[in-house]
Protein backbone atom coordinates (compact mmCIF):
# COMPACT_ATOMS: atom_id res chain seq x y z
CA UNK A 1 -13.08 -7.27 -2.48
CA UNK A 2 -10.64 -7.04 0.34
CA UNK A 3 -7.91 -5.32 -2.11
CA UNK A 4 -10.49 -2.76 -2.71
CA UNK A 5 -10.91 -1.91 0.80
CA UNK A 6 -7.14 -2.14 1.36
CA UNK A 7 -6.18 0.01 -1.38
CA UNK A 8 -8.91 2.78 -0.26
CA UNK A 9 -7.39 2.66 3.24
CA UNK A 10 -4.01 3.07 1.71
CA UNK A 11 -5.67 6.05 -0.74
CA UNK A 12 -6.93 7.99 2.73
CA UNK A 13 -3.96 7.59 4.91
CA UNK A 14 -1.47 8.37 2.16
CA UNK A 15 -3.86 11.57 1.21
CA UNK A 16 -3.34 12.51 4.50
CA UNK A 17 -0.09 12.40 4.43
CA UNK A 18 0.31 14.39 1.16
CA UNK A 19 -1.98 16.98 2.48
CA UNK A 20 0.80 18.68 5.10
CA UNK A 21 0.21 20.03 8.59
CA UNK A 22 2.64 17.95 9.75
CA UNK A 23 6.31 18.61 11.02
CA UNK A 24 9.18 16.91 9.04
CA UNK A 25 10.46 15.08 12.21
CA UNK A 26 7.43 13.79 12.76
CA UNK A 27 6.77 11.48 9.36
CA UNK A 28 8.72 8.12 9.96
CA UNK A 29 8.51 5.54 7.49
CA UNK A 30 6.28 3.65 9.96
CA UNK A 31 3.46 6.19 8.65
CA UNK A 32 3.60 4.09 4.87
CA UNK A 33 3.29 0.59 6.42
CA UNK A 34 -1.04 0.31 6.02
CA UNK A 35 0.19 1.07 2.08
CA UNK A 36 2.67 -0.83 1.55
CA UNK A 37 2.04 -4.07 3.77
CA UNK A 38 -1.57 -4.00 2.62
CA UNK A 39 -0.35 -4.23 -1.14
CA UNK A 40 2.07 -7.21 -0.18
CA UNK A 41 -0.64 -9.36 1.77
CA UNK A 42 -3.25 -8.52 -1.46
CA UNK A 43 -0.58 -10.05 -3.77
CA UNK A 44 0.56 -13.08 -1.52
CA UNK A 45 -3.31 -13.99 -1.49
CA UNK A 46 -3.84 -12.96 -4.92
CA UNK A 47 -1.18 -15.49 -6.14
CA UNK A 48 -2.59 -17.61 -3.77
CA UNK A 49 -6.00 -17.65 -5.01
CA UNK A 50 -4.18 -18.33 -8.59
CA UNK A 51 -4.63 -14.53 -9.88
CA UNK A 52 -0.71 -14.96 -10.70
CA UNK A 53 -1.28 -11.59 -12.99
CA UNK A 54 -3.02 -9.76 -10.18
CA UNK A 55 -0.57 -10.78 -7.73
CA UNK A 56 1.91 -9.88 -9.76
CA UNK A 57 0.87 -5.93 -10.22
CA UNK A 58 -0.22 -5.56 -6.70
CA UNK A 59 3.61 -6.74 -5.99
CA UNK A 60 5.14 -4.13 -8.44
CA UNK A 61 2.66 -1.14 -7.19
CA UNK A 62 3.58 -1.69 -3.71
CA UNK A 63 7.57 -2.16 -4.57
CA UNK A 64 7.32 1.11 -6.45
CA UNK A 65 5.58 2.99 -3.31
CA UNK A 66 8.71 1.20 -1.29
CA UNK A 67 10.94 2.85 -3.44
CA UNK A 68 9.55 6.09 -3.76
């Protein structure tokens, strides 16, 4: 349920984001962290918890928005 709300947050701030109005110097990569940490934590717990396969693609989503 958590993940949910985590991945929502993620959604809004990175819509933001996407949606301009700001100034190229001002974007840092600080501004990706809620996404990105968020996904990490979900698939630490999600392992965790023994959802190894859940863990596993909340790890590669957030590596891919790492990369990207």
């Amino acid at each position: 349920m958590l993940a949910i709300g985590q991945l929502s947050f993620g959604v809004y701030r990175s819509g933001r984001l996407c949606m301009g109005g700001r100034k190229p110097e001002t974007i840092t990569p600080i501004l990706y962290l809620p996404t990105v940490a968020g996904g990490f934590v979900s698939a630490i717990v999600a392992s965790t918890l023994g959802y190894r396969e859940w863990g596993a693609l909340f790890f590669g989503a957030k590596t891919d928005c790492v990369i990207v």
